[in-house]
C-alpha atoms as a PDB file:
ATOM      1  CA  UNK A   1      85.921 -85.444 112.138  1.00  0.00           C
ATOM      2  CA  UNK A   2      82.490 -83.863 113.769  1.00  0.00           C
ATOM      3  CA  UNK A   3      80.395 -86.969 114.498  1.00  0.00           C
ATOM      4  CA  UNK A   4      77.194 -84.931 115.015  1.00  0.00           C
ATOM      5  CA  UNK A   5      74.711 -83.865 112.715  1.00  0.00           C
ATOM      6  CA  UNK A   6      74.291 -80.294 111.470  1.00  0.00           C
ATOM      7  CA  UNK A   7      70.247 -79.789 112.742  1.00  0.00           C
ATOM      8  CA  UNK A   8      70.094 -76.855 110.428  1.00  0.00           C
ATOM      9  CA  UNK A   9      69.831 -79.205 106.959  1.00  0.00           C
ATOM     10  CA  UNK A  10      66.623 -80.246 108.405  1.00  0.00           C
ATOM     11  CA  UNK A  11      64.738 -77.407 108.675  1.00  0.00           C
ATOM     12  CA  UNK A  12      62.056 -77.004 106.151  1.00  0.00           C
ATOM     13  CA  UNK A  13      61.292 -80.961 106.140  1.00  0.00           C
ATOM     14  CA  UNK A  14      58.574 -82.792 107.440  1.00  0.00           C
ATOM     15  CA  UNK A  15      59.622 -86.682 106.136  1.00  0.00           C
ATOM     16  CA  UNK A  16      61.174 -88.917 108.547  1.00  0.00           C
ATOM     17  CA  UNK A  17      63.160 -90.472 105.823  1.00  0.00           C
ATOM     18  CA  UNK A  18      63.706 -86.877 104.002  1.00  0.00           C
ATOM     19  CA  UNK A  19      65.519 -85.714 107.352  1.00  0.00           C
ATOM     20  CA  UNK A  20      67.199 -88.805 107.881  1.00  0.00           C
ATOM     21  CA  UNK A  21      68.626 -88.459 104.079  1.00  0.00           C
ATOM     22  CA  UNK A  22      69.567 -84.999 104.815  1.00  0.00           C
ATOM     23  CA  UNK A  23      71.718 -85.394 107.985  1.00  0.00           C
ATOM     24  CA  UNK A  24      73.314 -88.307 107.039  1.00  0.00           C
ATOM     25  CA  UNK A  25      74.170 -86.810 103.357  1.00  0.00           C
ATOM     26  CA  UNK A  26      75.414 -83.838 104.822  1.00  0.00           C
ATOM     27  CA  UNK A  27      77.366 -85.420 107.529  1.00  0.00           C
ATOM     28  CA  UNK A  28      78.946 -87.367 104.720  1.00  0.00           C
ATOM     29  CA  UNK A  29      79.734 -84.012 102.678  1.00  0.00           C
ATOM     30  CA  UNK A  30      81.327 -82.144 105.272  1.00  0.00           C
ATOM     31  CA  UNK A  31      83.384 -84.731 107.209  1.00  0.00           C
ATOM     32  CA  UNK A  32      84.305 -87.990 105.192  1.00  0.00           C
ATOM     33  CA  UNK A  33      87.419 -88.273 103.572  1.00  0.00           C
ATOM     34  CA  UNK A  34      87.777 -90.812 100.458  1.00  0.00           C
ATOM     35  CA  UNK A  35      89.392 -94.041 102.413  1.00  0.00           C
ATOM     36  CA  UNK A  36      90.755 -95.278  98.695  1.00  0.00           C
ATOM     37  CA  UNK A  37      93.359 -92.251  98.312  1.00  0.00           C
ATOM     38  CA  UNK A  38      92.986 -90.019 101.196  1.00  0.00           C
ATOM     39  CA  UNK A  39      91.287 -87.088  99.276  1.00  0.00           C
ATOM     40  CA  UNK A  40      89.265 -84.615 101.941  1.00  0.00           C
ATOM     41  CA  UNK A  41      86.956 -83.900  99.322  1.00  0.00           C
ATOM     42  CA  UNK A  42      83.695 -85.956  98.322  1.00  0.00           C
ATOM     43  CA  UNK A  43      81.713 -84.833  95.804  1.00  0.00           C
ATOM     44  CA  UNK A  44      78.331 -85.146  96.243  1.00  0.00           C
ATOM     45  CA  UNK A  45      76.003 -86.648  93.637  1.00  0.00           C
ATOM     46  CA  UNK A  46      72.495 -84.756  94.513  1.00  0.00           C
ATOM     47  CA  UNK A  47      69.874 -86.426  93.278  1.00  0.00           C
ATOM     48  CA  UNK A  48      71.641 -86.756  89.644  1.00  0.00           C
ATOM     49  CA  UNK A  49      73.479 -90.011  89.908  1.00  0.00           C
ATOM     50  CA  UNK A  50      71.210 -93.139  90.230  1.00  0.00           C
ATOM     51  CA  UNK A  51      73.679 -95.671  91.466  1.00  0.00           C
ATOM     52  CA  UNK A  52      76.017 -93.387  93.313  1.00  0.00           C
ATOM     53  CA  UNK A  53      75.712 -90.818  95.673  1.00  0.00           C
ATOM     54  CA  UNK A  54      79.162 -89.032  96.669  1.00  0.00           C
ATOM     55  CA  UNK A  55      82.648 -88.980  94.163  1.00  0.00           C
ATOM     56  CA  UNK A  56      86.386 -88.104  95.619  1.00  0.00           C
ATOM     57  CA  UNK A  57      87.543 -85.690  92.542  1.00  0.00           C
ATOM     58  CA  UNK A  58      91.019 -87.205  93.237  1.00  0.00           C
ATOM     59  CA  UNK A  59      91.562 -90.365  92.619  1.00  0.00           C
ATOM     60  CA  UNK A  60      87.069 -90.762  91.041  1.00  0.00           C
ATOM     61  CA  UNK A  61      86.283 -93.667  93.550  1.00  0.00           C
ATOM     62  CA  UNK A  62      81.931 -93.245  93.497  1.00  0.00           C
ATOM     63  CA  UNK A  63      80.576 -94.113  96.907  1.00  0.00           C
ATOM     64  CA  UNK A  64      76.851 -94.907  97.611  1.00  0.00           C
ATOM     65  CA  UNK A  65      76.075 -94.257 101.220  1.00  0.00           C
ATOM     66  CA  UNK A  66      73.308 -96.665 103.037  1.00  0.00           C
ATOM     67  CA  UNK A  67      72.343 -95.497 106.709  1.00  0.00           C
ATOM     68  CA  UNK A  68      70.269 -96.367 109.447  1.00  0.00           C
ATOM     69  CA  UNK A  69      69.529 -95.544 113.390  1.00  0.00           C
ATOM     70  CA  UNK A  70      69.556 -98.872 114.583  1.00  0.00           C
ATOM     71  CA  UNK A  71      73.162-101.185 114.274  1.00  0.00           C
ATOM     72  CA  UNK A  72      73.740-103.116 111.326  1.00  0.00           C
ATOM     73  CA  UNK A  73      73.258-106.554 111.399  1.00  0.00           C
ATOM     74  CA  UNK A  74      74.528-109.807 109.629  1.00  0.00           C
ATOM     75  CA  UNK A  75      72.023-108.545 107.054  1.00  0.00           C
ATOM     76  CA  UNK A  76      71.519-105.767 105.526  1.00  0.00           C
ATOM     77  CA  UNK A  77      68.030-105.504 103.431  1.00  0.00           C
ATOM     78  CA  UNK A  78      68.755-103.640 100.114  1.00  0.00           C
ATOM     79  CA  UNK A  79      66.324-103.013  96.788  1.00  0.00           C
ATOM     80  CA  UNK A  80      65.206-105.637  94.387  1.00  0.00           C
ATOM     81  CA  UNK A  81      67.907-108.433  93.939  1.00  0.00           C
ATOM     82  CA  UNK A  82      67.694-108.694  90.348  1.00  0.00           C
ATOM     83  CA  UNK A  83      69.100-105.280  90.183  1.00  0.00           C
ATOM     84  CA  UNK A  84      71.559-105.728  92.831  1.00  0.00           C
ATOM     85  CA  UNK A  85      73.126-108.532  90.720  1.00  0.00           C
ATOM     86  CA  UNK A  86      73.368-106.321  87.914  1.00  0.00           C
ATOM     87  CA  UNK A  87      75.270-103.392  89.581  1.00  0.00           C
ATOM     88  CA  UNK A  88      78.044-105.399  91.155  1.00  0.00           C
ATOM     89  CA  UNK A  89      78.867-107.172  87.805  1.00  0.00           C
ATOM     90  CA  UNK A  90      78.871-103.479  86.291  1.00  0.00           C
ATOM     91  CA  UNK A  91      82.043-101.527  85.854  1.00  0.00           C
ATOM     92  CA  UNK A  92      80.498 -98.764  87.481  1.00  0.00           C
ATOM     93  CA  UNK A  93      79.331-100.265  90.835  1.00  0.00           C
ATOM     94  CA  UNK A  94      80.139 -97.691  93.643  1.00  0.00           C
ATOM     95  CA  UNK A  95      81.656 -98.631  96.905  1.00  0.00           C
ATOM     96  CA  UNK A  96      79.645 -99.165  99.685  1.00  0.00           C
ATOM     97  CA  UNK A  97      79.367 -96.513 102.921  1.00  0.00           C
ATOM     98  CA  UNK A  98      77.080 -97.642 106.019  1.00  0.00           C
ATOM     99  CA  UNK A  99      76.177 -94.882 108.379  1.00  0.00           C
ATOM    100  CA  UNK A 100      74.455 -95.997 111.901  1.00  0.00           C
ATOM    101  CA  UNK A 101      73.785 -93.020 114.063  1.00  0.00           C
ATOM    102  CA  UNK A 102      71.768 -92.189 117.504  1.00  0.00           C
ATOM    103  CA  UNK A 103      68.503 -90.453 117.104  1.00  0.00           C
ATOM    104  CA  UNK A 104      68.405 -89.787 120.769  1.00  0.00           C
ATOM    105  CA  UNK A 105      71.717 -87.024 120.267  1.00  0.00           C
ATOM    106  CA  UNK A 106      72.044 -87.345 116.389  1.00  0.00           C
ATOM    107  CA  UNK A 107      75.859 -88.368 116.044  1.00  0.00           C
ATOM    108  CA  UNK A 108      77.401 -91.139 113.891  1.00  0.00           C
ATOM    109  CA  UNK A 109      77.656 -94.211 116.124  1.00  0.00           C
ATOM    110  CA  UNK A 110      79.476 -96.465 113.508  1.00  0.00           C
ATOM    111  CA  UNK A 111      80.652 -95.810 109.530  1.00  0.00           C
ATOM    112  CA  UNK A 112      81.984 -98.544 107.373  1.00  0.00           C
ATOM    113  CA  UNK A 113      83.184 -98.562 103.997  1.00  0.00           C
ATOM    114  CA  UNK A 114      83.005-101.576 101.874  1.00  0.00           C
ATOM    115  CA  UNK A 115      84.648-101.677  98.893  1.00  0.00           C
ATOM    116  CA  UNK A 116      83.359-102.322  95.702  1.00  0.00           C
ATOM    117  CA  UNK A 117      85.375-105.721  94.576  1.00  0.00           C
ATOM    118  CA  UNK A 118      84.389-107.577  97.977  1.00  0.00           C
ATOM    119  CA  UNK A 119      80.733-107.698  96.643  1.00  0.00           C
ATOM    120  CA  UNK A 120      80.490-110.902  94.840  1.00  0.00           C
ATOM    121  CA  UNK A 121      77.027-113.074  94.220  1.00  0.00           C
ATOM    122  CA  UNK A 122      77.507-114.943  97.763  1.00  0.00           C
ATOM    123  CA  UNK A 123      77.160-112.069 100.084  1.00  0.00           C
ATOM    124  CA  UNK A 124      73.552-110.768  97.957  1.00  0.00           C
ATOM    125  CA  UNK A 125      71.131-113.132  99.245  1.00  0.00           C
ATOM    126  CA  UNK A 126      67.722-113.042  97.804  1.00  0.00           C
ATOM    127  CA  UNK A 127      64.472-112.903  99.930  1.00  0.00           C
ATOM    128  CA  UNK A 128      61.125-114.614  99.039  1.00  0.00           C
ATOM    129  CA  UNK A 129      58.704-112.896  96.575  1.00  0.00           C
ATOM    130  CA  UNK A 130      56.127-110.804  98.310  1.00  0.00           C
ATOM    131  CA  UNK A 131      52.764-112.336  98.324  1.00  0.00           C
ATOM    132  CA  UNK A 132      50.216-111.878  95.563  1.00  0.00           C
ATOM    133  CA  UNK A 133      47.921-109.588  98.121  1.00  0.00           C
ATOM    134  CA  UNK A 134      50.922-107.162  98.092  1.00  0.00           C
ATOM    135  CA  UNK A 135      51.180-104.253  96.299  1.00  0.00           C
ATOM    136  CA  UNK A 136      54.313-105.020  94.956  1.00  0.00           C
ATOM    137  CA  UNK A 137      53.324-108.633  94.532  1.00  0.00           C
ATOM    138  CA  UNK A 138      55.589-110.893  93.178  1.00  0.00           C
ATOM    139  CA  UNK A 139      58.834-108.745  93.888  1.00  0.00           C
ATOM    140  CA  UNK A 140      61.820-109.976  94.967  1.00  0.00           C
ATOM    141  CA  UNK A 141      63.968-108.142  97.163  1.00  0.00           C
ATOM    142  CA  UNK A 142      67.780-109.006  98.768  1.00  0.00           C
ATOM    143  CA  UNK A 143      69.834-108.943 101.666  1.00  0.00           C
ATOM    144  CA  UNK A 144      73.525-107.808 101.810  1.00  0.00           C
ATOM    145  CA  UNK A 145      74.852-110.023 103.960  1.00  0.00           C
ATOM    146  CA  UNK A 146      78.029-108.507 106.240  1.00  0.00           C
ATOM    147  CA  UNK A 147      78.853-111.648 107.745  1.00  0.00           C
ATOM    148  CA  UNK A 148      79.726-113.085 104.552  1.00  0.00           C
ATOM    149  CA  UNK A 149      82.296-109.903 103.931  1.00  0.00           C
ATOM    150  CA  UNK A 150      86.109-110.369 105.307  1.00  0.00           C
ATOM    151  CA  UNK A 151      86.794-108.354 107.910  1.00  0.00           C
ATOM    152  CA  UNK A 152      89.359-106.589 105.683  1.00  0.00           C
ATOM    153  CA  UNK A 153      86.460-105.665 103.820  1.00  0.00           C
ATOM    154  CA  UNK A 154      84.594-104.036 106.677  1.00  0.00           C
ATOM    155  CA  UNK A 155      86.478-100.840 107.022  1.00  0.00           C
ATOM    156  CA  UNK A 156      85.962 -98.708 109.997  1.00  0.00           C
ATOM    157  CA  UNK A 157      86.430 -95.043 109.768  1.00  0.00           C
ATOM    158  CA  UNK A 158      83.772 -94.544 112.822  1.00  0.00           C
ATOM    159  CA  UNK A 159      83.762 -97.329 115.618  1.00  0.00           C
ATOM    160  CA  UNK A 160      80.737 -97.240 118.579  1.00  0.00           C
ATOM    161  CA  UNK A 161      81.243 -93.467 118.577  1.00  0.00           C
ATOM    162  CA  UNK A 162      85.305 -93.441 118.080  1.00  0.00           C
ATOM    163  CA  UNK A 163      86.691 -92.106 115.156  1.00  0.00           C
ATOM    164  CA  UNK A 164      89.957 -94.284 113.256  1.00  0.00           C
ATOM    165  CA  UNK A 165      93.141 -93.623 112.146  1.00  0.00           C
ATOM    166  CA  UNK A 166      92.869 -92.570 108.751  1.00  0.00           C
ATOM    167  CA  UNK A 167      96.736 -93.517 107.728  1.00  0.00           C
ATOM    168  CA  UNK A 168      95.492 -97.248 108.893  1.00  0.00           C
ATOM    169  CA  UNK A 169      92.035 -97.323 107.372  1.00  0.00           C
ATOM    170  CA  UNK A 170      93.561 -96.119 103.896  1.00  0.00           C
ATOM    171  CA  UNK A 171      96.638 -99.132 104.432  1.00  0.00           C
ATOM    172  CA  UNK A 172      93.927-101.035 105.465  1.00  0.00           C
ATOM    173  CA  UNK A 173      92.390-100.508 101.813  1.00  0.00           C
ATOM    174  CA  UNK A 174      95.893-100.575 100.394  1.00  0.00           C
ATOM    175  CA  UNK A 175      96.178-104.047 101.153  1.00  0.00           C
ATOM    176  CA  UNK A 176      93.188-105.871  99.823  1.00  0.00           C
ATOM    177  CA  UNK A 177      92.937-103.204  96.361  1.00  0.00           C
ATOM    178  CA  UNK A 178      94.863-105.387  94.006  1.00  0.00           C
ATOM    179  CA  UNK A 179      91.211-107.598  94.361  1.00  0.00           C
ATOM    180  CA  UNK A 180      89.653-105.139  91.997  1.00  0.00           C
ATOM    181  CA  UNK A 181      91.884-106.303  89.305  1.00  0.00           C
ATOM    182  CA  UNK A 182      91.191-110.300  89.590  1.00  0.00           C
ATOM    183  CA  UNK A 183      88.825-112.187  87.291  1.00  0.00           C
ATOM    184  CA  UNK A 184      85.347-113.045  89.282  1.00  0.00           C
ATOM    185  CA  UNK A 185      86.728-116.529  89.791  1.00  0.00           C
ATOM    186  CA  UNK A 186      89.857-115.456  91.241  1.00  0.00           C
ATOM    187  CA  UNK A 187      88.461-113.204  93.276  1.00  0.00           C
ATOM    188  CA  UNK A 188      85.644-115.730  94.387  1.00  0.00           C
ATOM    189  CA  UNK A 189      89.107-117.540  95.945  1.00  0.00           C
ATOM    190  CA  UNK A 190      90.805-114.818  97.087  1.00  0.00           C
ATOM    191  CA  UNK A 191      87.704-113.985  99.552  1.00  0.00           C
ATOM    192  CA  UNK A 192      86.649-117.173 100.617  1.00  0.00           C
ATOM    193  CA  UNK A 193      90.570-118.124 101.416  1.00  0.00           C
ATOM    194  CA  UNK A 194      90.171-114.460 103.734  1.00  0.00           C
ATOM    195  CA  UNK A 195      86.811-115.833 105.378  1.00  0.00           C
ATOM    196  CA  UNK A 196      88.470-119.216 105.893  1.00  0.00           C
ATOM    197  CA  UNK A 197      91.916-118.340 107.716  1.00  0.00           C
ATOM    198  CA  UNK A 198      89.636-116.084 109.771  1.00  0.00           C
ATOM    199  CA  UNK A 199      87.855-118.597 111.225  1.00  0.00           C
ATOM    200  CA  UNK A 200      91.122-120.463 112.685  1.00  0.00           C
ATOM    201  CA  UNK A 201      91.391-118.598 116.052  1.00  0.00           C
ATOM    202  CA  UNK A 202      95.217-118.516 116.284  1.00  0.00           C
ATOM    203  CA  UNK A 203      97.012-115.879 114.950  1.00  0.00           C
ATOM    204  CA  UNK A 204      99.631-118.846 113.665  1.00  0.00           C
ATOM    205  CA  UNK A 205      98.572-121.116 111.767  1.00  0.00           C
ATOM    206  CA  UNK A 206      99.655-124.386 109.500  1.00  0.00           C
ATOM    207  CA  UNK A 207      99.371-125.520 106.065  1.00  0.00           C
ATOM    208  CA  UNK A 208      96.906-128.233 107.604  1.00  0.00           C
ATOM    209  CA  UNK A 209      94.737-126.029 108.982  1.00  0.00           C
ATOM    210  CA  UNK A 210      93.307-124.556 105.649  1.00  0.00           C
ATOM    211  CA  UNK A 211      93.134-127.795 104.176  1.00  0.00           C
ATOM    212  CA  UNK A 212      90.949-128.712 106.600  1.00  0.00           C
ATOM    213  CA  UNK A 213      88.159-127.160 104.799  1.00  0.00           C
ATOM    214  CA  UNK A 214      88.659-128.539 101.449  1.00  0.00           C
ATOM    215  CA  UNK A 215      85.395-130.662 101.224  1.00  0.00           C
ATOM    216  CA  UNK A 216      84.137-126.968 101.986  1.00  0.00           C
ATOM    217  CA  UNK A 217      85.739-126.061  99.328  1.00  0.00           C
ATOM    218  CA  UNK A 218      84.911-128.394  96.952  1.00  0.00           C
ATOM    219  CA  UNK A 219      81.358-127.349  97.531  1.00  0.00           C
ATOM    220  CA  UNK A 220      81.638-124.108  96.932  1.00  0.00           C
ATOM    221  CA  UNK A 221      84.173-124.778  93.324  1.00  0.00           C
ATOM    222  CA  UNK A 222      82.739-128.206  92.154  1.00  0.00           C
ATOM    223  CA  UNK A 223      84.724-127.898  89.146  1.00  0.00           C
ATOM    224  CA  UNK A 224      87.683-127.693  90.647  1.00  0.00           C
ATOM    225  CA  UNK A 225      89.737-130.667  91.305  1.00  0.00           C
ATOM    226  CA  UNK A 226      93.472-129.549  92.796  1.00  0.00           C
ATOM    227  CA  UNK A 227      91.634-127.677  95.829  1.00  0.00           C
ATOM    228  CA  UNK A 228      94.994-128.124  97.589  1.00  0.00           C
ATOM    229  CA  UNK A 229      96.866-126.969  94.891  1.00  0.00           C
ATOM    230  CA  UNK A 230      94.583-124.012  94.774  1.00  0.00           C
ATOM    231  CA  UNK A 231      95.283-123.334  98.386  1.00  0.00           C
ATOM    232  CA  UNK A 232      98.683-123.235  98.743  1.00  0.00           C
ATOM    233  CA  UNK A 233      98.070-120.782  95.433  1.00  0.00           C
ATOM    234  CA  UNK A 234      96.309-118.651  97.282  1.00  0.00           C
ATOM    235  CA  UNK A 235      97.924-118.321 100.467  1.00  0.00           C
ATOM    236  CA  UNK A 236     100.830-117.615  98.462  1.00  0.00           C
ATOM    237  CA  UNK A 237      99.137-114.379  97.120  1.00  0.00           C
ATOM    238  CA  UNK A 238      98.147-113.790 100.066  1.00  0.00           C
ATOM    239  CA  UNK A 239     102.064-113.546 101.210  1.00  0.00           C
ATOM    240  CA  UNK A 240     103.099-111.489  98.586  1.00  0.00           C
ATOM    241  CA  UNK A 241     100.534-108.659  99.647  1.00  0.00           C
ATOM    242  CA  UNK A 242     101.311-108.829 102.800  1.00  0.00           C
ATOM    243  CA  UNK A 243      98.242-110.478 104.777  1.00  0.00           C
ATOM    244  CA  UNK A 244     100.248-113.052 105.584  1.00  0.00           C
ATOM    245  CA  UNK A 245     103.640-113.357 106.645  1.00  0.00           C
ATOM    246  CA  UNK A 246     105.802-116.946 106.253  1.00  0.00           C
ATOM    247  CA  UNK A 247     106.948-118.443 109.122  1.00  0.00           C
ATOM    248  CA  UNK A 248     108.606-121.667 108.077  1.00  0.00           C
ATOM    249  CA  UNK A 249     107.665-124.608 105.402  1.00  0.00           C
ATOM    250  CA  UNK A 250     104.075-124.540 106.093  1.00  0.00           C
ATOM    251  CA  UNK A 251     103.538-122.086 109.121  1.00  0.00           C
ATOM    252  CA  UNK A 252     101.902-118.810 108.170  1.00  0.00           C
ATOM    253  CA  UNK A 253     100.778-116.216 110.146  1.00  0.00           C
ATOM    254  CA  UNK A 254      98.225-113.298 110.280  1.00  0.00           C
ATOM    255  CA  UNK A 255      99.353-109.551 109.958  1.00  0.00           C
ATOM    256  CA  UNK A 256      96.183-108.229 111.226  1.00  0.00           C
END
């Protein structure tokens, strides 16, 4: 993988943002393999697919591609939120690419994939309206907010300027896929039980610990009563797909 830009795309624009969706697109083209099956080849879109920009002809994964110069933050701002809503409830919501690069030597810095059945309502948060003296007044724009993403979600193929292992970025996606085929309130579990056993800092952990944030819980799923019940539920899924290994009667630990 070539983690500089081919300079010759951008010759014959004059558009900061043109060039910038030039390079980026055409680093993307040449170099980026599809993490979901491994495929070397990415289609790209053009300028004929609205809510996608690249698709592996293997396996049909779609891929939009966000990028910027400067490093991604907890937040992310995106397009209007109403629309945002719309496309992750829609079957054909792409996965999510984020491209940071150097203008100073034009080379990917950082490239994360995100895929698709991580983005649920709670990591889209939506901004004020602009003010009626704005042009667009009255629209309401959103964040994406990364922090609120597992970090099995936030798939490195490029990290500050090193590129990964693919064989562990595509187990990496191995291991969280069978997500895409929960209902939205399952899943809603699945990825707040991830966020939570990431914030205990030991690697081993017990039963205890995760039930330490059941009022949490309870917050989040008012209408569910058995939150215990509905942890040890979930940490047992978690077991089977092997984020989680059992140590003894109550004593789990991480596997990455």
């Amino acid at each position: 993988m070539n983690l500089n830009f081919d300079k010759s795309l951008a010759k014959g624009y004059s558009s900061n943002s043109q060039i910038s969706r030039v390079l980026t697109e055409g680093w993307v083209d040449k170099n980026v393999y599809c993490p979901s099956c491994g495929n070397e080849n990415l289609k790209s879109f053009g300028n004929n697919k609205p809510v996608a920009d690249f698709l592996c002809n293997s396996c049909e994964a779609e891929y939009e591609l966000k990028s910027q110069k400067t490093s991604f933050s907890k937040k992310i701002n995106d397009g209007a939120y109403k629309t945002m809503i719309e496309r992750i409830h829609a079957d054909n919501n792409p996965h999510f690419f984020f491209l940071n690069y150097s203008l100073a030597n034009l080379s990917v810095q950082n490239f994360i994939v995100i895929p698709k059945y991580y983005f649920i309502d709670d990591i889209i948060e939506k901004r004020k309206p602009l003010a009626a003296t704005a042009r667009r007044a009255g629209w309401i724009g959103c964040n994406i907010l990364l922090n609120n993403i597992p970090s099995t979600g936030r798939i490195f193929l490029v990290k500050n300027g090193e590129v990964q292992n693919k064989k562990q970025v595509i187990e990496t996606w191995a291991k969280t896929s069978f997500i895409s085929k929960q209902s939205n309130e399952s899943k809603g579990w699945t990825l707040e039980i991830l966020k939570l056993i990431e914030r205990i800092p030991n690697k081993e952990f017990k039963l205890d610990d995760v039930y330490q944030f059941e009022n949490e819980l309870h917050k989040k799923f008012p209408k569910n009563n058995f939150i215990k019940d509905k942890i040890r539920q979930q940490l047992q899924i978690l077991r089977d797909k092997g984020l989680l290994e059992f140590k003894t009667k109550g004593v789990y630990r991480k596997t990455s």
